[in-house]
Protein backbone atom coordinates (compact mmCIF):
# COMPACT_ATOMS: atom_id res chain seq x y z
CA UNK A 1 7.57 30.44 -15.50
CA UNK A 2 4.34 29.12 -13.89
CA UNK A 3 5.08 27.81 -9.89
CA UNK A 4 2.61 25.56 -7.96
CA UNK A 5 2.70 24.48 -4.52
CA UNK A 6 5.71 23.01 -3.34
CA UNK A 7 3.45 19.88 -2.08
CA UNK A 8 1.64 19.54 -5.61
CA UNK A 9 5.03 20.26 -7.91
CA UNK A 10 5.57 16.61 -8.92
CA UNK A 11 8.60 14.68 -8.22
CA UNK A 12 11.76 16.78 -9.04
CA UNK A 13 15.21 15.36 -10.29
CA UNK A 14 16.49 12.28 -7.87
CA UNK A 15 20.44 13.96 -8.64
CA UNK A 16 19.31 16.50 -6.03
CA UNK A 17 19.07 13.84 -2.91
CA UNK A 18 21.64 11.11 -4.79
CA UNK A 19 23.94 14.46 -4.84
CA UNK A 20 22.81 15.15 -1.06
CA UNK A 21 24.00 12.25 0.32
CA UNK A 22 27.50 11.61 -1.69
CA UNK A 23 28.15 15.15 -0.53
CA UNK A 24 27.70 14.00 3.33
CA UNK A 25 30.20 10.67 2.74
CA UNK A 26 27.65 8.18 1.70
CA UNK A 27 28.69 5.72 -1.43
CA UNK A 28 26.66 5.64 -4.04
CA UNK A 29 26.15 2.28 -5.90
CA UNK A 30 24.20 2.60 -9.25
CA UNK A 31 22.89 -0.79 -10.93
CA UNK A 32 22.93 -1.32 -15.13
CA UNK A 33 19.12 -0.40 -15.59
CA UNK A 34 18.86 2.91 -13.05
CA UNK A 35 18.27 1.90 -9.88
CA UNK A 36 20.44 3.62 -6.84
CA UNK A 37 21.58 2.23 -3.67
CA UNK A 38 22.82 4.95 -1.03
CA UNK A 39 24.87 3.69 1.56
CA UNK A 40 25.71 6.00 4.99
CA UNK A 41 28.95 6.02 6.56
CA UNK A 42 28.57 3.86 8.90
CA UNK A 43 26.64 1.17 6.66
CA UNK A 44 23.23 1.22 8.91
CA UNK A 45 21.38 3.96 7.02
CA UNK A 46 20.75 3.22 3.14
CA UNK A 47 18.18 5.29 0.71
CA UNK A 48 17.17 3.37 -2.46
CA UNK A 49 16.06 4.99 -5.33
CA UNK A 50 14.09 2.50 -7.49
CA UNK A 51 12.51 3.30 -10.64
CA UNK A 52 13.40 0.11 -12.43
CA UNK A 53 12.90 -2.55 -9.54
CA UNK A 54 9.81 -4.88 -9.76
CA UNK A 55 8.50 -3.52 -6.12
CA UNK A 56 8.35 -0.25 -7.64
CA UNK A 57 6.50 -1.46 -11.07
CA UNK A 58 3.56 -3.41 -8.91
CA UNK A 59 2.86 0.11 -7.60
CA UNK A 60 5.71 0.30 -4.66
CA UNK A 61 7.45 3.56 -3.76
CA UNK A 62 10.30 4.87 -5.86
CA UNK A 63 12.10 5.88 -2.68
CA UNK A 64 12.91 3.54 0.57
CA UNK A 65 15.07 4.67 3.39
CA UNK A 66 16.15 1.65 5.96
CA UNK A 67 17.57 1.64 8.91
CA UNK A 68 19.19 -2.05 10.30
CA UNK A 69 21.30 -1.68 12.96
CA UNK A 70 24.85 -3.25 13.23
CA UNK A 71 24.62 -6.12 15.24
CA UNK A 72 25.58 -5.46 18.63
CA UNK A 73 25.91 -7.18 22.44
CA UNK A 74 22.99 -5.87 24.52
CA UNK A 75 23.68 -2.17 25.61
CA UNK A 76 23.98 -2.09 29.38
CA UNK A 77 20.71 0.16 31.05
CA UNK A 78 21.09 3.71 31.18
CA UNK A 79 20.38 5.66 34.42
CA UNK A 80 16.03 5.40 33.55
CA UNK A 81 16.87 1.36 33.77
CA UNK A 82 16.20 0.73 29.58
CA UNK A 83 18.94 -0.34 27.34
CA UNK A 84 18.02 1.97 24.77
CA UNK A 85 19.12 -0.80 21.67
CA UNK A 86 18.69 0.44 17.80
CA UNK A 87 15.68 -0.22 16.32
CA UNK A 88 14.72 -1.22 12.44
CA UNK A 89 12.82 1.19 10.75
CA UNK A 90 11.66 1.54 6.81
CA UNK A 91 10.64 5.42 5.35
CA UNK A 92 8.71 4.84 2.04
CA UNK A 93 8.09 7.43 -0.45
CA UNK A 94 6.14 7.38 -4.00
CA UNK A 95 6.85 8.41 -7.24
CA UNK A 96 4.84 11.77 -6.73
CA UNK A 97 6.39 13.03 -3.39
CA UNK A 98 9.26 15.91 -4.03
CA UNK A 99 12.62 15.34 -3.84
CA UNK A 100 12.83 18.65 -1.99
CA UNK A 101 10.77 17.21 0.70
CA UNK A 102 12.41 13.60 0.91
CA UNK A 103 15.50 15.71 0.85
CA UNK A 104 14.46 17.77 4.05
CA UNK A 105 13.37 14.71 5.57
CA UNK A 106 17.46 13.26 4.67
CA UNK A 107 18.66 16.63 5.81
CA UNK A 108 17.46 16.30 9.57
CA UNK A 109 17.94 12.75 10.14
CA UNK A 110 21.32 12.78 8.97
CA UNK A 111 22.47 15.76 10.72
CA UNK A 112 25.36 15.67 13.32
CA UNK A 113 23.29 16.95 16.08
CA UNK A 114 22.90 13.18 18.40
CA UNK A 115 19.15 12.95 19.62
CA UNK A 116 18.57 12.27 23.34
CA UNK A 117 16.53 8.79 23.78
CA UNK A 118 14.42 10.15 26.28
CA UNK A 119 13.09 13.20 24.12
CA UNK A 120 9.96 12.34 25.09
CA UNK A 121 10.33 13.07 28.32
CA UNK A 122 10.72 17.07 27.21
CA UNK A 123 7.82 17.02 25.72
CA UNK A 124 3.73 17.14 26.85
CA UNK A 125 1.52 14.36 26.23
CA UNK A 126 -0.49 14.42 23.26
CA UNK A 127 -3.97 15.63 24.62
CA UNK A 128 -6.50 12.61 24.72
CA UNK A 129 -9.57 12.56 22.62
CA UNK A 130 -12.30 14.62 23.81
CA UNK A 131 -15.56 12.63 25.16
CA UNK A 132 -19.11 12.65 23.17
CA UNK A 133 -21.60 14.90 25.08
């Protein structure tokens, strides 16, 4: 058996993430020509898998993760004075990326650990850019 790279080994089989997911709760909602909606728990979090979709076939990613918050009354300020509200966010990945490494990328942002909105805080600055000479 030859082995490359696990950054150059092509794609992979999508049942490894689609079975991911169902395994952690999500539903699952296939459509007639092959396309797969993933849906988490709590309905905010879905992963797309979209080999057949016309975004995908004018050279758009085969993958989409999106996150659109619930809606939700304005959260009251924490102790730092921000209302730390959800934001919308969209993960895109191509038809060469491998599922092993969209699948890592699943694995730690739907694990049960909760992250602490100021993380930041814990963390250095990144270092500015040095100056010309």
């Amino acid at each position: 058996m030859t082995t490359t790279s696990r950054w150059s080994a092509g794609p992979g089989a999508p049942g490894l993430l689609l079975d991911l997911l169902t395994a952690e709760g999500w539903t699952a909602e296939p459509d007639t020509y092959g396309n797969t909606t993933c849906t988490g728990p709590d309905g905010t979090l879905t992963i797309a898998f979209g080999p057949e979709t016309p975004a995908y076939h004018r050279g758009g990613p085969l993958w989409t993760a999106t996150h659109t918050p619930a809606a939700q009354p304005d959260p009251a300020p924490c102790d730092c004075g921000t209302s730390h509200r959800a934001r919308c966010w969209t993960a895109t990945f191509g038809d060469e990326v491998p599922v092993e490494a969209i699948a890592a990328f699943l694995t730690d942002l739907i694990g049960p650990e909760p992250l602490d909105p100021h993380r930041e805080d814990h963390y250095p600055a990144a270092p500015s850019e040095p100056t010309a000479k």
